[in-house]
Protein backbone atom coordinates (compact mmCIF):
# COMPACT_ATOMS: atom_id res chain seq x y z
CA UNK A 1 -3.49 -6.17 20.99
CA UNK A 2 -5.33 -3.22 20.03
CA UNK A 3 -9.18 -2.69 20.11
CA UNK A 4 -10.51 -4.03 16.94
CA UNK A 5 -12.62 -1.60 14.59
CA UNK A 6 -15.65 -4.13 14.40
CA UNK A 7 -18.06 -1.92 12.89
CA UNK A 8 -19.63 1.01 10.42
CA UNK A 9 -20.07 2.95 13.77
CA UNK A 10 -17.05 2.66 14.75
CA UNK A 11 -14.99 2.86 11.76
CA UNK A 12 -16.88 6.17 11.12
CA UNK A 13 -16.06 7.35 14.93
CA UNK A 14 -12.41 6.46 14.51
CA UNK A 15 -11.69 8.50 11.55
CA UNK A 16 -13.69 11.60 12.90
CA UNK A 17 -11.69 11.27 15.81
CA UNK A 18 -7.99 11.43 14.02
CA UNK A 19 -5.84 14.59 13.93
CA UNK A 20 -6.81 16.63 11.13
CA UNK A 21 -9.63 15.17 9.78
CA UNK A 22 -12.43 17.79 9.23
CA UNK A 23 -16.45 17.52 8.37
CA UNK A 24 -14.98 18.46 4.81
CA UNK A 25 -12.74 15.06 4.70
CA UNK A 26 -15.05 12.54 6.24
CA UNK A 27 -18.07 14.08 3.39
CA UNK A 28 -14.90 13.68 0.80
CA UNK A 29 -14.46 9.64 2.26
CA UNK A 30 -18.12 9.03 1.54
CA UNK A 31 -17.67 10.59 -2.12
CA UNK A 32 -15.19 8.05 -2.24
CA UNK A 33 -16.95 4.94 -0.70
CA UNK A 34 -20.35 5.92 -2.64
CA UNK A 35 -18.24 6.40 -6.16
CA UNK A 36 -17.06 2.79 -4.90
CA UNK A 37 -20.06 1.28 -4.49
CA UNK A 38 -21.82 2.61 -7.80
CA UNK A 39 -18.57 1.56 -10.02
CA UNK A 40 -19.30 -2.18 -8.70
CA UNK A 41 -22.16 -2.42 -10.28
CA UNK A 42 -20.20 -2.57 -13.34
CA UNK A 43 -17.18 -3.73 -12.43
CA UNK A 44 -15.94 -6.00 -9.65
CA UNK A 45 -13.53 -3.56 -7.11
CA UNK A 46 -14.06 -5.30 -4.42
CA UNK A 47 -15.31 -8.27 -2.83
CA UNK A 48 -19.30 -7.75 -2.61
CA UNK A 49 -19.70 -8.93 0.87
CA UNK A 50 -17.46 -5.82 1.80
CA UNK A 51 -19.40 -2.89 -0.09
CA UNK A 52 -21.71 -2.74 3.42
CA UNK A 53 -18.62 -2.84 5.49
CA UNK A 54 -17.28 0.42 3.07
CA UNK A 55 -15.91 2.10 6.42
CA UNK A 56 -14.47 -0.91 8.16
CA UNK A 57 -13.21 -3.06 5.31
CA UNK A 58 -11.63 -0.35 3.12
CA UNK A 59 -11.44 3.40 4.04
CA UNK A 60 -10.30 2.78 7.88
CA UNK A 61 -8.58 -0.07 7.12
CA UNK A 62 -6.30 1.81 4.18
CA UNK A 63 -6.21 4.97 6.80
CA UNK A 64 -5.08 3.18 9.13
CA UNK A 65 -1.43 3.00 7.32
CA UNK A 66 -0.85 6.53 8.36
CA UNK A 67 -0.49 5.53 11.95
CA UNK A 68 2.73 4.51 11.03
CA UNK A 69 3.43 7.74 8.80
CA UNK A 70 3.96 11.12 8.61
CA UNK A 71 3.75 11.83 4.56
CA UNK A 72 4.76 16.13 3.95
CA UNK A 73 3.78 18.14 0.40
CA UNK A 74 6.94 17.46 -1.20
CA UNK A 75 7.16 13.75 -0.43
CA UNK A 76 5.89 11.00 -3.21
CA UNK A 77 3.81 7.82 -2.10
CA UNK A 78 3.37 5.23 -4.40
CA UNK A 79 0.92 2.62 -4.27
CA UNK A 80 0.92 -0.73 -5.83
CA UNK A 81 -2.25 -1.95 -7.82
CA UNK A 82 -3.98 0.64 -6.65
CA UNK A 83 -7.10 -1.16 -8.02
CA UNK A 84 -10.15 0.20 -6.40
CA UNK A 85 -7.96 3.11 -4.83
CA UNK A 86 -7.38 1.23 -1.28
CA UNK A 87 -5.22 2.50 0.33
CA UNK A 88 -3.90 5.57 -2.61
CA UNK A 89 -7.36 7.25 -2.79
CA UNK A 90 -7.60 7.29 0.78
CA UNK A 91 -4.15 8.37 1.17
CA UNK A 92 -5.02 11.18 -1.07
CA UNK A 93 -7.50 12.69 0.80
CA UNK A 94 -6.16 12.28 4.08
CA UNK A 95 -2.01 13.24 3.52
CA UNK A 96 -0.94 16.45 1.75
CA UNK A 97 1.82 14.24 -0.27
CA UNK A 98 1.83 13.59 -3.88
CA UNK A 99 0.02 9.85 -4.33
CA UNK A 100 1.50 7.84 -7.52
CA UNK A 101 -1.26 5.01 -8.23
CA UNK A 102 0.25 1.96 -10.35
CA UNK A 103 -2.28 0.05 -12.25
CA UNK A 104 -2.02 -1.81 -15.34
CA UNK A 105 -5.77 -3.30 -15.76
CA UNK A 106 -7.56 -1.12 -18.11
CA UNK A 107 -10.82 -0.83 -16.47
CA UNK A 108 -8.82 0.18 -12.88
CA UNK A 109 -6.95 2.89 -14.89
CA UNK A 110 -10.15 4.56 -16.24
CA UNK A 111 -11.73 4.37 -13.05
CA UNK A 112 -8.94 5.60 -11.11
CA UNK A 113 -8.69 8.66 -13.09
CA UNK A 114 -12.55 9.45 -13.21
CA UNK A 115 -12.32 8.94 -9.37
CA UNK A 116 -9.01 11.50 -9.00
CA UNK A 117 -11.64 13.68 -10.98
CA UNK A 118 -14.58 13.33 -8.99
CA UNK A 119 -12.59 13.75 -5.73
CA UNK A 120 -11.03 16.77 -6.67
CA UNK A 121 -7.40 15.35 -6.38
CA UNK A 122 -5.73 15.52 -9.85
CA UNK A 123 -3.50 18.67 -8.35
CA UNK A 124 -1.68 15.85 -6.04
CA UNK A 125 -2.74 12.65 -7.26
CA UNK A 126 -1.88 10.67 -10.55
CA UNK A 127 -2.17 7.23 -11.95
CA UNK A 128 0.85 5.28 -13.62
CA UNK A 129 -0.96 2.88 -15.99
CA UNK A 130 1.49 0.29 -16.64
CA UNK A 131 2.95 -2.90 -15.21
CA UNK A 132 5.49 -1.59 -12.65
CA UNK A 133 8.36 -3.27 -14.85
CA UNK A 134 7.90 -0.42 -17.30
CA UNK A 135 7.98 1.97 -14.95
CA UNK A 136 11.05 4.51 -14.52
CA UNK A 137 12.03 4.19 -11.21
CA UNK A 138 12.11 7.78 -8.87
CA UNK A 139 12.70 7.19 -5.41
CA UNK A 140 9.70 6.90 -2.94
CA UNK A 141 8.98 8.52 0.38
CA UNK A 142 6.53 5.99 0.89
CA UNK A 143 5.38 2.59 -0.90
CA UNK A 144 2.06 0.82 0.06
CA UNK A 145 0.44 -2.18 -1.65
CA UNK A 146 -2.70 -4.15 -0.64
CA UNK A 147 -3.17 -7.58 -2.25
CA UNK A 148 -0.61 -6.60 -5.08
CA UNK A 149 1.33 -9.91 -5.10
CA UNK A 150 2.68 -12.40 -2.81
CA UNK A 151 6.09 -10.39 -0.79
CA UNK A 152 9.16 -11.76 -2.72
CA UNK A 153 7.72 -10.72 -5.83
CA UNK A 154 6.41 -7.52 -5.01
CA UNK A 155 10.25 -6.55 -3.37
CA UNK A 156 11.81 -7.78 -6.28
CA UNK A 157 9.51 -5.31 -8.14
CA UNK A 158 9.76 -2.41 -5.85
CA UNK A 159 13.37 -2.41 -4.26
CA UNK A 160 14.82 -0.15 -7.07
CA UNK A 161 11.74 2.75 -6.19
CA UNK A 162 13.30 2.29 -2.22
CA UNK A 163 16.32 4.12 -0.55
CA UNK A 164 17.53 3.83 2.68
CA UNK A 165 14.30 6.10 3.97
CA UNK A 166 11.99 4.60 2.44
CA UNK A 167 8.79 3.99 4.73
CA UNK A 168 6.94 0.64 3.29
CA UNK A 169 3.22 0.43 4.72
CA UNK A 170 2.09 -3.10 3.35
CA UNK A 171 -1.12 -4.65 4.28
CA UNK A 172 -1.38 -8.50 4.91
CA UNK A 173 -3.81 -10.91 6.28
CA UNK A 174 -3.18 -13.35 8.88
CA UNK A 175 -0.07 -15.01 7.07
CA UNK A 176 1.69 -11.90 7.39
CA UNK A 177 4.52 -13.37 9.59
CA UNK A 178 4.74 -16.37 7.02
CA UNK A 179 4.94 -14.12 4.31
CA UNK A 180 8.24 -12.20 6.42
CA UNK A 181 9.99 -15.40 6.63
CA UNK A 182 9.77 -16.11 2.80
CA UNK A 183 12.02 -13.43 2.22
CA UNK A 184 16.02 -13.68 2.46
CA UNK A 185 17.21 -11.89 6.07
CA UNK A 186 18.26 -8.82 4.42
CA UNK A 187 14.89 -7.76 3.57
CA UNK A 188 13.61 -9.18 7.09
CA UNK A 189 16.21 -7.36 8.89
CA UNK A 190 13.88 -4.27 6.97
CA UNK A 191 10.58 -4.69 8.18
CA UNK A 192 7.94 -5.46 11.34
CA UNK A 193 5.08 -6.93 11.61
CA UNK A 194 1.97 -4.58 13.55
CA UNK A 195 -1.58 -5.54 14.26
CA UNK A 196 -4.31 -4.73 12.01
CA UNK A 197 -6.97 -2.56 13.46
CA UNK A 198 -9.58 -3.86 11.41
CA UNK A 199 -9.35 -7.04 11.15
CA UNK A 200 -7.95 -9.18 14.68
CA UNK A 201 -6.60 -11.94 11.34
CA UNK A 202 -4.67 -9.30 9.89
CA UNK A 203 -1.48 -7.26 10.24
CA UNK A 204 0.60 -5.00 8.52
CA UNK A 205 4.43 -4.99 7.20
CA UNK A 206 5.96 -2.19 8.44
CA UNK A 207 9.65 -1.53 7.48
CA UNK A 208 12.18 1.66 6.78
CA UNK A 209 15.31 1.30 4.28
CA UNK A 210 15.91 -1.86 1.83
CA UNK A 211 17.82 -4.41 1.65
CA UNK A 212 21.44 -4.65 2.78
CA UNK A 213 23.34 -5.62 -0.17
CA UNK A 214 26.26 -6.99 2.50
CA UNK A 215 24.01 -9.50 3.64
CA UNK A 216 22.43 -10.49 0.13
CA UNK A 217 22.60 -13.90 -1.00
CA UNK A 218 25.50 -14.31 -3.65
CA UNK A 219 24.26 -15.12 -7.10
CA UNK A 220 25.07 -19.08 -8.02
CA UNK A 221 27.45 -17.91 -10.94
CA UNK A 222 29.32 -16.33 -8.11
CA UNK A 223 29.83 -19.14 -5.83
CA UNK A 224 30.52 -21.03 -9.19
CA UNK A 225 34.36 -18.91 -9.70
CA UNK A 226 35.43 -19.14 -6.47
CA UNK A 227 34.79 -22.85 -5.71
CA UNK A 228 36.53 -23.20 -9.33
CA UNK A 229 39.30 -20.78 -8.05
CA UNK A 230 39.80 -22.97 -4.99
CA UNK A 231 40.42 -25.70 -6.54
CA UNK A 232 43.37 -24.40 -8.77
């Protein structure tokens, strides 16, 4: 197991230390986490006990995702229910790709866009404020969601952004194996399961490609015509 990011300190050391990451970014990160922590007080982002654990809980923990990514300019990275921006904010100011936030809560939408404002993002950085069943689908480079819904649902809602390079980056807590095995084998067959570095309850679901629609379960009305054809 890796060493577990256990505190402010050294959630703030970790980041300083990654590739890339300049004086300018980490200042940028606590534009973010302070913009954070004033919205609260009107409107609840995140769980309270977490706004002193801004580091840890959220920016390191969302920043984290890139260990398993390598996002260029051109490529698009979606995240789903974006909400307080965790991980797509971060993403934002840490990768050079273009970052799609999906959010369909009002509040989230408004706040998400002030934030892309205040960060200085809106050249790379949009927000799709709708349910992600009215969205057009575009394929995606990348697709991360943090406490968006339970797995089946949110693959039945994503698979038609994926293609066979798609990189999913999905945060989970400490059901995250559980939450694999819910899912027919041809999206298993897709994904990984990696250690959280913030949390020693936690992992992440790490997968490439979609599902293989040769190993898909037939739909019932199929099954239905041959059995009938068998029997004729």
């Amino acid at each position: 197991m890796p060493d577990i990011i256990d505190s402010e300190v050294s959630a703030r050391d970790w980041m300083a230390a990654q590739p890339g990451v300049s004086r300018e970014t980490m200042e940028a990160l606590d534009r973010l986490a302070a913009f954070v922590a004033d919205e609260a007080r009107h409107q609840n982002l995140v769980s309270a006990a977490t706004l002193a654990q801004m580091w840890q809980r959220h920016i390191v923990d969302s920043a984290q995702l890139l260990r398993f990514a390598d996002p260029q300019p051109q490529e698009l990275w979606i995240d789903l229910g974006s909400g307080a921006g965790f991980p797509g904010l971060v993403i934002g100011l840490l990768a050079p790709c273009k970052v799609l936030l999906v959010e369909s809560r009002a509040l989230r939408i408004d706040y998400l866009e002030r934030a892309i404002e205040h960060l200085g993002l809106a050249d790379r950085v949009m927000v799709a404020g709708m349910a992600l069943d009215r969205m057009e689908a575009e394929p995606a480079d990348y697709i991360s969601a943090r406490a968006f819904a339970p797995l089946p649902r949110l693959l039945e809602g994503a698979a038609r952004f994926s293609t066979e390079k798609t990189r999913w980056l999905l945060p989970k807590g400490r059901n995250a194996a559980m939450e694999l095995e819910s899912v027919s084998s041809a999206w298993q067959h897709v994904f990984h399961v990696e250690q959280s570095l913030t949390d020693p309850d936690a992992a992440i679901l790490v997968g490439t490609g979609r599902a293989s629609p040769a190993i898909l379960p037939q739909p019932a009305r199929d099954r239905r015509v041959r059995r009938n054809r068998s029997r004729s």
